[in-house]
C-alpha atoms as a PDB file:
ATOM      1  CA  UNK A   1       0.000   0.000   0.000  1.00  0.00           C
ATOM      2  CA  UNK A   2       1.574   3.527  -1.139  1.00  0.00           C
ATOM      3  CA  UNK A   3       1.955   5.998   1.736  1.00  0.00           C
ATOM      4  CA  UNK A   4       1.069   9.172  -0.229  1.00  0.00           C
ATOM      5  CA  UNK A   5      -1.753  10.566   1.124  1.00  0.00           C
ATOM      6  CA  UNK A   6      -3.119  11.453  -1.762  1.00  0.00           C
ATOM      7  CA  UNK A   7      -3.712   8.021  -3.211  1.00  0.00           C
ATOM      8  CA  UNK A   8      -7.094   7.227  -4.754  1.00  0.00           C
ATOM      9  CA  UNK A   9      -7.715  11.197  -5.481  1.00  0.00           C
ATOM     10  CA  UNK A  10      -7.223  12.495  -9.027  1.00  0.00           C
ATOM     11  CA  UNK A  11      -4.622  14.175  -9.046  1.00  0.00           C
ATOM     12  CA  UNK A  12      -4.312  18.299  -8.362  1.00  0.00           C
ATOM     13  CA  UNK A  13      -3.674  20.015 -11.375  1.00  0.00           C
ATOM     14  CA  UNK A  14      -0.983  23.099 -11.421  1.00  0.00           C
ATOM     15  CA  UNK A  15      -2.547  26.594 -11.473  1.00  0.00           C
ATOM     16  CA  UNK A  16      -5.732  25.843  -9.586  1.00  0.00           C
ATOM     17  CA  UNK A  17      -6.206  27.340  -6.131  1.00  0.00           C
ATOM     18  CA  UNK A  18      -5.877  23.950  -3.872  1.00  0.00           C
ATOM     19  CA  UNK A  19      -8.312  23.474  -0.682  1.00  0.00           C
ATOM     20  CA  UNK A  20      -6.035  23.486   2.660  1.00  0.00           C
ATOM     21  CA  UNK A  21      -6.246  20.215   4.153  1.00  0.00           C
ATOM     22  CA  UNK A  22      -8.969  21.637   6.685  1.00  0.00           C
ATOM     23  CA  UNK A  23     -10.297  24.817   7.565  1.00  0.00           C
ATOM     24  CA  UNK A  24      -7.150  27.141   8.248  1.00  0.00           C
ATOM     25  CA  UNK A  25      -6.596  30.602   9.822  1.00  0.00           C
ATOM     26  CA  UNK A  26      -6.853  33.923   7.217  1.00  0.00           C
ATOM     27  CA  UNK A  27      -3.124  35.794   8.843  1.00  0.00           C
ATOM     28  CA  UNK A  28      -4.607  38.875   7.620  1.00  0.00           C
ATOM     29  CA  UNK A  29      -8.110  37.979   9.434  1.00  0.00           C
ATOM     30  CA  UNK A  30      -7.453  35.238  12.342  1.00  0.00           C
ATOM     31  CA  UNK A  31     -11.306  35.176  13.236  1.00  0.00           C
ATOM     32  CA  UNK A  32     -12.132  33.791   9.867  1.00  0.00           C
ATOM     33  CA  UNK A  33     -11.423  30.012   8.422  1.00  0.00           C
ATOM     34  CA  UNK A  34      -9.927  29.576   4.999  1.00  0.00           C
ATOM     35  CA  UNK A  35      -9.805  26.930   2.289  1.00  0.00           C
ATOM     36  CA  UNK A  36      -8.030  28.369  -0.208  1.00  0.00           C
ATOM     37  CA  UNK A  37      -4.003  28.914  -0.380  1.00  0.00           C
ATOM     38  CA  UNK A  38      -2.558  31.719  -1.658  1.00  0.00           C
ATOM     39  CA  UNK A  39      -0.500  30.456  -4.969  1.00  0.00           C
ATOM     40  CA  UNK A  40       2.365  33.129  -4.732  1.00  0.00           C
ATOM     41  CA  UNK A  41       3.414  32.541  -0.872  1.00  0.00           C
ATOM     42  CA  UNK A  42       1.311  29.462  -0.369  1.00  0.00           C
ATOM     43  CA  UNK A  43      -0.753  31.385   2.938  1.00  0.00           C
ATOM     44  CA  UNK A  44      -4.486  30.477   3.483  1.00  0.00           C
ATOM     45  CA  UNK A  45      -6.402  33.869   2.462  1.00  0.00           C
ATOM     46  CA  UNK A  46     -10.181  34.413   3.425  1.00  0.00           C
ATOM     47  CA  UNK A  47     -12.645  35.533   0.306  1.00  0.00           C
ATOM     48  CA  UNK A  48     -12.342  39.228   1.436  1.00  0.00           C
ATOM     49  CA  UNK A  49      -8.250  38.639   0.650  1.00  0.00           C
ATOM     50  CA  UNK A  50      -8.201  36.683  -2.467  1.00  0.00           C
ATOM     51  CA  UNK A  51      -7.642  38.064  -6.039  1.00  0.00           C
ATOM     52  CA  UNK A  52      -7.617  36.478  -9.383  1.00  0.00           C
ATOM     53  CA  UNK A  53      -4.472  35.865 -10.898  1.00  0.00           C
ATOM     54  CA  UNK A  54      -3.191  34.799 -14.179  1.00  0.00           C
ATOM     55  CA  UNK A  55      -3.029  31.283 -12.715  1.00  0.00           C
ATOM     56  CA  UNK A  56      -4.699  30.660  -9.694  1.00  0.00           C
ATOM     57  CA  UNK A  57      -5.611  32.938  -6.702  1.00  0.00           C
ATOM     58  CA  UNK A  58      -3.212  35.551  -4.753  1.00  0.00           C
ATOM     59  CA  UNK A  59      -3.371  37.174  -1.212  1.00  0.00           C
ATOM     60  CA  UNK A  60      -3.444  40.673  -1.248  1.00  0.00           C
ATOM     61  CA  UNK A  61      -0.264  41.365   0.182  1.00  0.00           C
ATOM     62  CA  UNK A  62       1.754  39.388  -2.684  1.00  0.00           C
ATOM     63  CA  UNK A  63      -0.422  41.467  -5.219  1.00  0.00           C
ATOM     64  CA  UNK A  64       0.841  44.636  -3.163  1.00  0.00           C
ATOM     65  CA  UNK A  65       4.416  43.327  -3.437  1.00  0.00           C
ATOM     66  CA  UNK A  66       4.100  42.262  -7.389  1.00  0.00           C
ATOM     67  CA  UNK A  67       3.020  46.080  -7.790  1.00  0.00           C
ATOM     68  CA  UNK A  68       5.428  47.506  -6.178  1.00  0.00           C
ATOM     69  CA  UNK A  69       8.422  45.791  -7.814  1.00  0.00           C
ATOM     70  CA  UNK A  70       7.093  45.664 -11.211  1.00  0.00           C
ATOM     71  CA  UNK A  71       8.548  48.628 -13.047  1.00  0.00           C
ATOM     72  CA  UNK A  72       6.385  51.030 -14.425  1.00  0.00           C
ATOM     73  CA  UNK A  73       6.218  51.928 -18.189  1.00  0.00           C
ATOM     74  CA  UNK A  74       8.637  54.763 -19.289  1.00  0.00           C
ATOM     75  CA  UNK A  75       8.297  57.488 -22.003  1.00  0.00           C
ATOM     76  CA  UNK A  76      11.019  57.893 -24.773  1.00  0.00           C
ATOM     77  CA  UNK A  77      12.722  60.266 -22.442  1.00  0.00           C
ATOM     78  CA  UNK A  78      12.503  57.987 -19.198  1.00  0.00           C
ATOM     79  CA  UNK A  79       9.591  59.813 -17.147  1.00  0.00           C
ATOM     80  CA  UNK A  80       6.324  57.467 -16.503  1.00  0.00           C
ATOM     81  CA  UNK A  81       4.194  56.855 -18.981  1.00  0.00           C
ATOM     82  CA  UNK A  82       0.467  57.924 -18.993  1.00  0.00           C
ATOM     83  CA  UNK A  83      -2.813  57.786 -20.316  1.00  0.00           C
ATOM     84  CA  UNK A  84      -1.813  60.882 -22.203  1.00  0.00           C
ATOM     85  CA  UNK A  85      -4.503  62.781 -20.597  1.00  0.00           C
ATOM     86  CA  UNK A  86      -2.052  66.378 -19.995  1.00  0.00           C
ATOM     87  CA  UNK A  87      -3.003  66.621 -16.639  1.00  0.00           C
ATOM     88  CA  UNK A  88      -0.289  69.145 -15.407  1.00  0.00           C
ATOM     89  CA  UNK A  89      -0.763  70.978 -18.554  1.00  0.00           C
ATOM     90  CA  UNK A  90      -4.633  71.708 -17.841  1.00  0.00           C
ATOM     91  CA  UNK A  91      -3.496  72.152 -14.458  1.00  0.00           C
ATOM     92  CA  UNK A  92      -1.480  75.096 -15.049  1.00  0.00           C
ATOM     93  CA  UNK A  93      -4.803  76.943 -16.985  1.00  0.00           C
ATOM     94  CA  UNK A  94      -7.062  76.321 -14.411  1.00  0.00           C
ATOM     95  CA  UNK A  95      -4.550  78.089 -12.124  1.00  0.00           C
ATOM     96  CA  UNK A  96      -3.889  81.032 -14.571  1.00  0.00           C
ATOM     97  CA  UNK A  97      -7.639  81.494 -15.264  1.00  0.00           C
ATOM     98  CA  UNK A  98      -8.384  81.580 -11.436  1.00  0.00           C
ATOM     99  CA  UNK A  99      -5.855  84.054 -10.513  1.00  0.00           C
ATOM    100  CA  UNK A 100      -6.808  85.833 -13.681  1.00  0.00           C
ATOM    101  CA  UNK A 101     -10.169  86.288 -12.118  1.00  0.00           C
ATOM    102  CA  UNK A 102      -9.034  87.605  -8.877  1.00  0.00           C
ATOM    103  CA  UNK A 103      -6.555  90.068 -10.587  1.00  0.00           C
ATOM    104  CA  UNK A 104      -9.847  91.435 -11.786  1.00  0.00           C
ATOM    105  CA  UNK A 105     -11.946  91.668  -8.982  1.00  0.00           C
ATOM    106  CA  UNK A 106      -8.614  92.712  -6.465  1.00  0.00           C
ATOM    107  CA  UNK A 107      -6.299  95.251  -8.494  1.00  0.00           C
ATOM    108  CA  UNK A 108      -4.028  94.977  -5.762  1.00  0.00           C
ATOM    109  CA  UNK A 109      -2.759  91.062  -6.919  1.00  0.00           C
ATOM    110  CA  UNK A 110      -1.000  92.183  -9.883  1.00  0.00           C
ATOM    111  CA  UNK A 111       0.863  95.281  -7.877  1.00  0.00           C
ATOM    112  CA  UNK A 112       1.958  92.355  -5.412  1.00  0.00           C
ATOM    113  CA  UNK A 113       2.809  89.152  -7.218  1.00  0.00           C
ATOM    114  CA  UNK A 114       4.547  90.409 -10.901  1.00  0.00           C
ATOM    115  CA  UNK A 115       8.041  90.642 -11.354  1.00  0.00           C
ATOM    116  CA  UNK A 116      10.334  93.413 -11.296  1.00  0.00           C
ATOM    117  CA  UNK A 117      13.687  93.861 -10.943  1.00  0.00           C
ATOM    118  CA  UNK A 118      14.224  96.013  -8.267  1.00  0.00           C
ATOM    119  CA  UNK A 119      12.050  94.012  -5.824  1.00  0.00           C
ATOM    120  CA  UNK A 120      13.856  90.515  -7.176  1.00  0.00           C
ATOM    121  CA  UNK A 121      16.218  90.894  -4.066  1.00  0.00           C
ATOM    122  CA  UNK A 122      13.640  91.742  -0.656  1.00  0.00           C
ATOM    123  CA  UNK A 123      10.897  89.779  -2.467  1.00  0.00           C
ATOM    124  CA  UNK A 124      12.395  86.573  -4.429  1.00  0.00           C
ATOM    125  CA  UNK A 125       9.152  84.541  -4.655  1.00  0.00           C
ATOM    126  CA  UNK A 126       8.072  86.869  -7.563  1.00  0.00           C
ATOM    127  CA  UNK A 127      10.574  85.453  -9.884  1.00  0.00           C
ATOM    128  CA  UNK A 128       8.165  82.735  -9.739  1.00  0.00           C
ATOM    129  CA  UNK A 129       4.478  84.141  -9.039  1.00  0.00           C
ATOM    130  CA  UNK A 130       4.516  86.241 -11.759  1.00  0.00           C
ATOM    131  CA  UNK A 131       4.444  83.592 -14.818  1.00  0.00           C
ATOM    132  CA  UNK A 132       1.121  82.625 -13.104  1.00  0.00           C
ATOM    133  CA  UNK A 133       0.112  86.637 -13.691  1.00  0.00           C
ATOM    134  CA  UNK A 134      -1.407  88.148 -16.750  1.00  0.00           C
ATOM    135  CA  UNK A 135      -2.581  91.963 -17.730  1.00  0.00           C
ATOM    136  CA  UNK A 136      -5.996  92.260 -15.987  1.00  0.00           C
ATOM    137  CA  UNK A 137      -6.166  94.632 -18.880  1.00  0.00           C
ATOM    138  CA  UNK A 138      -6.981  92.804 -21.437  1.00  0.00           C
ATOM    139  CA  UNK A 139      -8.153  89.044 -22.231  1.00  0.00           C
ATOM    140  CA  UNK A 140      -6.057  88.603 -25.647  1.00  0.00           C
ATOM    141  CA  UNK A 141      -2.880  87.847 -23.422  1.00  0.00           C
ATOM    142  CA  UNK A 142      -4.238  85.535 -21.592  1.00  0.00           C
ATOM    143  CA  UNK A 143      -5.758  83.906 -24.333  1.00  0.00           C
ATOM    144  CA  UNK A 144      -2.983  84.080 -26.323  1.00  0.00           C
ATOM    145  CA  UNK A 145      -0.318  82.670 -24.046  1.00  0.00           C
ATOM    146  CA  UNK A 146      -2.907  79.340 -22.733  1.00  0.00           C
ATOM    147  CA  UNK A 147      -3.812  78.767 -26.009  1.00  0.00           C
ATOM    148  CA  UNK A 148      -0.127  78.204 -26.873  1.00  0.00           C
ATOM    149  CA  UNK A 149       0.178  76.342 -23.664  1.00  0.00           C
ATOM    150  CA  UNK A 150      -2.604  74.168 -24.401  1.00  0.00           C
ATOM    151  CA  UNK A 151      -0.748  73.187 -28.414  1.00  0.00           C
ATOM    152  CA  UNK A 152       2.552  72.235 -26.144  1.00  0.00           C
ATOM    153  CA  UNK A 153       1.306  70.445 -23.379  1.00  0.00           C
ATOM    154  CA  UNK A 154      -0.833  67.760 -25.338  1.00  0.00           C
ATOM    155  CA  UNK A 155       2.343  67.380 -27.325  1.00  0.00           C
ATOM    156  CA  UNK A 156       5.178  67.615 -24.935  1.00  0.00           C
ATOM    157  CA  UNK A 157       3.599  66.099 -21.666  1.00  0.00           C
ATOM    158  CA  UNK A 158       2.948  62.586 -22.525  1.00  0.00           C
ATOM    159  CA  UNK A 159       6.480  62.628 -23.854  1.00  0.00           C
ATOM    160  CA  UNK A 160       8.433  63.602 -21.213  1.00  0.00           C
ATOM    161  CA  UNK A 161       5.917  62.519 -18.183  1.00  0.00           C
ATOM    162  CA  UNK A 162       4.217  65.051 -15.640  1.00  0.00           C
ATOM    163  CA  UNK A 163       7.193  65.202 -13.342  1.00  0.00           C
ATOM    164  CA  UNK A 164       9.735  66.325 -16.024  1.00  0.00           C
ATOM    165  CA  UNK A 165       6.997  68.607 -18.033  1.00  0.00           C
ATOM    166  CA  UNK A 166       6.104  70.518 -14.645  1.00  0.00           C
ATOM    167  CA  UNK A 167       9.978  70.838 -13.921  1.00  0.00           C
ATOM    168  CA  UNK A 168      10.853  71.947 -17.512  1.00  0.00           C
ATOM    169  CA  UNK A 169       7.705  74.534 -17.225  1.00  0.00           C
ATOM    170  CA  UNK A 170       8.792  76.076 -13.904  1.00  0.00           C
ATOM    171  CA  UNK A 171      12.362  76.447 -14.305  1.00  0.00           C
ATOM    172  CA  UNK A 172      12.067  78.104 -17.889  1.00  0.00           C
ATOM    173  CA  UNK A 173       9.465  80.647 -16.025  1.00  0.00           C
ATOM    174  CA  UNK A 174      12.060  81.483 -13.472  1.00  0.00           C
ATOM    175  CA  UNK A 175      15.049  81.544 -16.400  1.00  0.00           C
ATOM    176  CA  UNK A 176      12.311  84.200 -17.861  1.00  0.00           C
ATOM    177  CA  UNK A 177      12.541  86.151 -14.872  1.00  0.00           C
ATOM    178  CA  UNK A 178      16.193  85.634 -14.571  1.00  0.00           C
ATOM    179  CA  UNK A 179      16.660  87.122 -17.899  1.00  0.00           C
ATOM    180  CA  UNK A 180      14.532  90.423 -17.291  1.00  0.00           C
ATOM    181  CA  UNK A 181      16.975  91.119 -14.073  1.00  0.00           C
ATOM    182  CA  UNK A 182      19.971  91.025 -16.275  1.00  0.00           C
ATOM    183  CA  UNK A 183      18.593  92.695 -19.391  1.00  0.00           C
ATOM    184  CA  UNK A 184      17.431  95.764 -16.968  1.00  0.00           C
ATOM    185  CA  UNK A 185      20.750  97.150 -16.714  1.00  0.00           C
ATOM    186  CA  UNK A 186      23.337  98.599 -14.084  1.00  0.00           C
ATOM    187  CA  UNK A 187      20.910 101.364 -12.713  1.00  0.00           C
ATOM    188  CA  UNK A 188      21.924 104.349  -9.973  1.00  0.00           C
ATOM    189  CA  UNK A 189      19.926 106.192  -7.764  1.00  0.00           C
ATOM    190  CA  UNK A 190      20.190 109.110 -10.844  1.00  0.00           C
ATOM    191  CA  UNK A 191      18.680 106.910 -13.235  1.00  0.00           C
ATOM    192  CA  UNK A 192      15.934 106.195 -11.450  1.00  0.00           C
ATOM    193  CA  UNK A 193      14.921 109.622 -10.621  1.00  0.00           C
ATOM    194  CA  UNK A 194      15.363 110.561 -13.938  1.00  0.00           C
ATOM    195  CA  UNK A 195      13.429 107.969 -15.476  1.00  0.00           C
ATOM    196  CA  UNK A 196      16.498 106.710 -17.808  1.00  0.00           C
ATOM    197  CA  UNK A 197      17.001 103.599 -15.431  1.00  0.00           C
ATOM    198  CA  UNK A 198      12.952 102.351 -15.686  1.00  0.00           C
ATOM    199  CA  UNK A 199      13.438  99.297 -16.626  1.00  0.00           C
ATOM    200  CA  UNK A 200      14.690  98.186 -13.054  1.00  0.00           C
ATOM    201  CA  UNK A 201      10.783  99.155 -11.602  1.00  0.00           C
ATOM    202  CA  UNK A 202       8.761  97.947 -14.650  1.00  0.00           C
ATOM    203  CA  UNK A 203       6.069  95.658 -13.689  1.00  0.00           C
ATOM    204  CA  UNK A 204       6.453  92.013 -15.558  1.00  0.00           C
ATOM    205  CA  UNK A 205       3.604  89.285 -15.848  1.00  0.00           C
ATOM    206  CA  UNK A 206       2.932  86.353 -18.095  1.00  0.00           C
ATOM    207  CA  UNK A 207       3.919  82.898 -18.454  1.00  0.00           C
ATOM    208  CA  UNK A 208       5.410  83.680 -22.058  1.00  0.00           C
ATOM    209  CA  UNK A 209       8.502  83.263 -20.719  1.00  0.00           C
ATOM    210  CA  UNK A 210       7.806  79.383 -19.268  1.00  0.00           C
ATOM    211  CA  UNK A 211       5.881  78.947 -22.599  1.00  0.00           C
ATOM    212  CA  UNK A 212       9.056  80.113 -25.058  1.00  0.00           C
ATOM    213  CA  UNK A 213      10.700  77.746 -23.019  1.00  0.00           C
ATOM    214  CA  UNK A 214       8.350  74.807 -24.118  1.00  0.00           C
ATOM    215  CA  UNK A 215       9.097  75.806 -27.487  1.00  0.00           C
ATOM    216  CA  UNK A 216      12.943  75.860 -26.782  1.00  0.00           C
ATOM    217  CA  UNK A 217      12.478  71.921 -25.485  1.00  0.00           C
ATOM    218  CA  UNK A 218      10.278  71.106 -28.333  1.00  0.00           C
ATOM    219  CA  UNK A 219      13.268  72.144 -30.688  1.00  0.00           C
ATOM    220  CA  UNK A 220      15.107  70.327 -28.918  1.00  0.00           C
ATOM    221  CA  UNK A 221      13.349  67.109 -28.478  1.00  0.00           C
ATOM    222  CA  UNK A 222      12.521  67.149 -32.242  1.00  0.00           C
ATOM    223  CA  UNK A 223      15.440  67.185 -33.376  1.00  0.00           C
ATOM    224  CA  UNK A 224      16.929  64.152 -31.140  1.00  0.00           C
ATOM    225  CA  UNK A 225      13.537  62.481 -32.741  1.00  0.00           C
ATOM    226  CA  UNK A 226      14.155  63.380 -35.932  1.00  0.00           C
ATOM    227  CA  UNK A 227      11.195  64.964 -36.277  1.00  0.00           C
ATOM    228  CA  UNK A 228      10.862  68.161 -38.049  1.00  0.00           C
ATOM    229  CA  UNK A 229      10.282  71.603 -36.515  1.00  0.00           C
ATOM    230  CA  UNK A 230       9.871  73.833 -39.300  1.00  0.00           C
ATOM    231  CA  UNK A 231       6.399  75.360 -38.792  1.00  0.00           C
ATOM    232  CA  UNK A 232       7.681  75.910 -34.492  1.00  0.00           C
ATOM    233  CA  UNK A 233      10.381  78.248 -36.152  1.00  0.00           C
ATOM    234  CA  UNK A 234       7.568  80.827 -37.700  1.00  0.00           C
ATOM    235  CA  UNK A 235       5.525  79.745 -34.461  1.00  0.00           C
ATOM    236  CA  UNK A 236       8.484  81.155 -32.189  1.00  0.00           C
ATOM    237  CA  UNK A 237       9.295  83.591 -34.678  1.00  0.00           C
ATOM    238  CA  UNK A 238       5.180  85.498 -34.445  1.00  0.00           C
ATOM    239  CA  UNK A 239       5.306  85.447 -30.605  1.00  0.00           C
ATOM    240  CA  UNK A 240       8.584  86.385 -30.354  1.00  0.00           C
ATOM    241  CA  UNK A 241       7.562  89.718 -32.485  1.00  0.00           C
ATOM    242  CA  UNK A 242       4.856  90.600 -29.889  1.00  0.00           C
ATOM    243  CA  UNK A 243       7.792  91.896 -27.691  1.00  0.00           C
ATOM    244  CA  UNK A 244       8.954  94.050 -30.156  1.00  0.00           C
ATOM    245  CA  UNK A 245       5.619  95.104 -31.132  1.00  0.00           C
ATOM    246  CA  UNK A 246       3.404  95.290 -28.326  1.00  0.00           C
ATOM    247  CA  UNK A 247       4.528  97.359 -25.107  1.00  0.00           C
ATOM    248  CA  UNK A 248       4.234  95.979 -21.921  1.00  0.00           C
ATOM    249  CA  UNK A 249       5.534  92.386 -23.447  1.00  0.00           C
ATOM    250  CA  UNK A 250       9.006  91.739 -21.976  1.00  0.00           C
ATOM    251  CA  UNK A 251      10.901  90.209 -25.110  1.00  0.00           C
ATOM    252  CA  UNK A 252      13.897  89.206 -22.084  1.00  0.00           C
ATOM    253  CA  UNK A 253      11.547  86.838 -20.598  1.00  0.00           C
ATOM    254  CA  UNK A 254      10.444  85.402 -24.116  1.00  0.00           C
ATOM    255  CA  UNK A 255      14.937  85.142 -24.337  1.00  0.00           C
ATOM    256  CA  UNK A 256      15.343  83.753 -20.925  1.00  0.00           C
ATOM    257  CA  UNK A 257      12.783  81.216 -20.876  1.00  0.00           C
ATOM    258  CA  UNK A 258      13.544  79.731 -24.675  1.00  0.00           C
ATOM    259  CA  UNK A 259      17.366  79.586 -23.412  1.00  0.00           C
ATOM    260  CA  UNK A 260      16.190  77.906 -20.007  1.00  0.00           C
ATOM    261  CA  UNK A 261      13.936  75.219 -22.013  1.00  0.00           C
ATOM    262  CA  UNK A 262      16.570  73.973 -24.497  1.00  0.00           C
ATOM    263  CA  UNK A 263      18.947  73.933 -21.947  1.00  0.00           C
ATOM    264  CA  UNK A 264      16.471  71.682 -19.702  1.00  0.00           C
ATOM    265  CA  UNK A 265      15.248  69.926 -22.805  1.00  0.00           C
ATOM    266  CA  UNK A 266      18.906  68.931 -23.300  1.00  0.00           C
ATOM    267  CA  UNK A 267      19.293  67.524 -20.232  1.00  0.00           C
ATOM    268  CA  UNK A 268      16.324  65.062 -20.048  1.00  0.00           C
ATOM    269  CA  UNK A 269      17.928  64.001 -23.736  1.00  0.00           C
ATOM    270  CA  UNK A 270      21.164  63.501 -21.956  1.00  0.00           C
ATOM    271  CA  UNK A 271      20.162  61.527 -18.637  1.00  0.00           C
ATOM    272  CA  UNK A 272      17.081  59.672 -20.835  1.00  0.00           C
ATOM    273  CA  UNK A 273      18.641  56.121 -20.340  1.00  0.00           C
ATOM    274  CA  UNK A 274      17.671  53.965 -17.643  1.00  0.00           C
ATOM    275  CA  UNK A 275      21.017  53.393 -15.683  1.00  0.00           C
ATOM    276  CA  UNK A 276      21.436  57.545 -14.987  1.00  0.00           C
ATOM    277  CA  UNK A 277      17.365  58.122 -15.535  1.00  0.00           C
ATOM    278  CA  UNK A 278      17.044  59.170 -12.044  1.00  0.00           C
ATOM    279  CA  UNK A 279      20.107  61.740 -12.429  1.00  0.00           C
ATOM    280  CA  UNK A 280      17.856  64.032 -14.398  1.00  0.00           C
ATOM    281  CA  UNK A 281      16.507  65.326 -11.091  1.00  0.00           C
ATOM    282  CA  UNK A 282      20.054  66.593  -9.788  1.00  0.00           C
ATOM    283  CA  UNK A 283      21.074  67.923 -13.185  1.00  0.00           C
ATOM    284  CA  UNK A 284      17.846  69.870 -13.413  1.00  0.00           C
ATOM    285  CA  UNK A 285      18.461  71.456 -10.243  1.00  0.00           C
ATOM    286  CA  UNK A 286      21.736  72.409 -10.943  1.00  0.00           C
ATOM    287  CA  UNK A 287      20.362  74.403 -13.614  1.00  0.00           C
ATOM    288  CA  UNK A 288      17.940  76.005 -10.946  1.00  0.00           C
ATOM    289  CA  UNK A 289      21.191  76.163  -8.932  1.00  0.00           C
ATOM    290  CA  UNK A 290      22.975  78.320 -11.526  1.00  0.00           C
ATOM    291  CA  UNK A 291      19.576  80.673 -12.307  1.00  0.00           C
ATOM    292  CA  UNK A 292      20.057  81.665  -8.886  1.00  0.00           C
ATOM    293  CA  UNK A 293      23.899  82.121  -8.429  1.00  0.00           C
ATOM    294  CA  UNK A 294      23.334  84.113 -11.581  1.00  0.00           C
ATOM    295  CA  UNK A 295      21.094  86.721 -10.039  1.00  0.00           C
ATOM    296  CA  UNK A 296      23.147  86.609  -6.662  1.00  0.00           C
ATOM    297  CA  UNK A 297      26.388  88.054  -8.737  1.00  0.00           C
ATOM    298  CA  UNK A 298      23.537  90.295 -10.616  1.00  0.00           C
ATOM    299  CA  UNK A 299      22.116  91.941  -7.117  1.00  0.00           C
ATOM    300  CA  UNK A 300      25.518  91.533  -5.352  1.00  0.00           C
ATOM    301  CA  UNK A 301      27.026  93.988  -7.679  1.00  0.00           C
ATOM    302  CA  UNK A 302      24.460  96.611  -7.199  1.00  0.00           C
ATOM    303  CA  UNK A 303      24.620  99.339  -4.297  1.00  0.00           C
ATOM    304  CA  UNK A 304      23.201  98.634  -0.981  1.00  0.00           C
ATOM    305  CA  UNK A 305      20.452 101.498  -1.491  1.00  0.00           C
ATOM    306  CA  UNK A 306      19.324  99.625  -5.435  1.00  0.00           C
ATOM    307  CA  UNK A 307      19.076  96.063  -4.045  1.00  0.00           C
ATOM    308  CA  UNK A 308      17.131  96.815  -0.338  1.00  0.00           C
ATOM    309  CA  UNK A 309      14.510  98.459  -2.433  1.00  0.00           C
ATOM    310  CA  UNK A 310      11.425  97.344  -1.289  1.00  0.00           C
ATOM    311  CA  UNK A 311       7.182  97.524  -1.910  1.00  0.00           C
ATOM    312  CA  UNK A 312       7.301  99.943   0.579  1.00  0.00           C
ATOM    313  CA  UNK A 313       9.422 102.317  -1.642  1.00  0.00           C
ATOM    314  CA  UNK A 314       6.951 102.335  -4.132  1.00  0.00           C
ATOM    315  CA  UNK A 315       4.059 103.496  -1.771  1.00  0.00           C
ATOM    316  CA  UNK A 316       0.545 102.329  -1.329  1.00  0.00           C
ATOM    317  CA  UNK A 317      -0.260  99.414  -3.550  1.00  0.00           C
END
């Protein structure tokens, strides 16, 4: 007589969920019984903790783990692939066209939050609150520069991934910003009684200069992808004539942020494979890093009396 226990039964088949010999404990539930094994760790796991599997039934704490170590998909230029929905993209609009409204109904906002140079030292955050700004003046640059965000976005964020897309967005908006501080000139206390130094306490708002730096990254993305650019360069060329044109448009910004994008955009190219993917994050901030040693030399060089100037200097607001 064979001692297997099993003798007489058909035999189990592979890739079934087998009954425990018995009624056994659930380990994530020890007040319930269960008769089926987990077929991953081989653990009994009550109905509430079983899921189907490719072959047989899991517990969920080996579904957990299989999740966790199973790499996630990657876009051509190593950030995580999506649905292509451009999440951050609409994002950004919805937080323009809020603070849009509230420019309108509180005058003050604008006076507060835009750029300019001679409040870049006392009041740094403005390098960055003013790309969310536009001129409660008028709708057509508002329009004008989410429209053009809206064209980039669905193209660029699914290929780079939110992460990288937000980063590359932000950082060209400060590199605008940047850029406006060192086009403004060397100005004295004369100057700016005189009027001669003005551009050093001219309001700037927009996010044309985060925007020209999507179309600096899309140049250079296209042309690691071979793909052509041509009808970008009359694109670029259009908005890039508004500064000219139009007063109150800071062409420095539209300079500072296309630099700041390729420059970005040439990084994710360069750390894009998977065994330095995860260096893209230091590199990026270095170029953050060097925006801001930048403007240190830029308001270090000034007088004491140009860089403490304050909101308070230019009276009520």
């Amino acid at each position: 007589m064979s001692d297997n226990p099993t003798s007489g039964q058909p035999p189990l088949e592979p890739g079934v969920p087998q009954p425990a010999a018995g009624p056994s404990v659930c380990p994530r539930h020890p007040d319930r019984e269960a008769y089926v094994r987990c077929q991953r760790c081989g653990r009994p796991a009550c109905p509430e903790c079983q899921r189907p599997a490719a072959v047989g039934i899991q517990c969920v704490d080996c579904v957990r783990e299989a999740a966790r170590t199973t790499p996630s998909a990657q876009t051509v230029f190593g950030g995580r692939a999506t649905d292509g929905t451009p999440v951050v993209t609409y994002s950004i609009i919805a937080i323009c066209a809020v603070v849009y409204l509230i420019q309108r109904a509180d005058p003050t906002i604008t006076a507060r939050f835009s750029f300019v140079p001679a409040l870049g030292w006392t009041e740094p955050w403005r390098f960055l609150t003013a790309a969310f700004l536009h001129s409660p003046a008028t709708i057509f640059h508002i329009l004008l520069n989410m429209f053009a965000l809206w064209s980039l976005g669905q193209y660029l964020e699914p290929m780079l991934g939110r992460a990288r897309f937000a980063a590359l967005y932000l950082i060209s908006g400060i590199g605008g910003q940047v850029a406006v501080s060192l086009l403004a000139g060397s100005p004295t206390l004369a100057g700016l009684r005189t009027g001669l130094d003005m551009a050093w306490v001219t309001p700037v708002v927009g996010a044309s200069g985060a925007i020209f730096g999507l179309f600096g990254a899309l140049l250079v993305l296209n042309r690691h992808l071979g793909r052509s650019s041509a009808a970008m360069y009359a694109t670029i060329a259009i908005n890039a004539a508004f500064g000219f044109i139009y007063p109150g448009i800071a062409w420095q910004a539209h300079l500072g942020g296309l630099v700041t994008g390729a420059g970005c955009a040439a990084i994710i190219v360069a750390f894009r494979h998977q065994g330095v993917r995860q260096r893209v994050w230091l590199a990026l901030g270095g170029v953050l890093g060097l925006l801001v040693a930048v403007v240190l030399v830029k308001y270090l060089a000034l007088p004491d009396v140009i860089r403490m100037i304050s909101s308070k200097d230019f009276g009520p607001q």
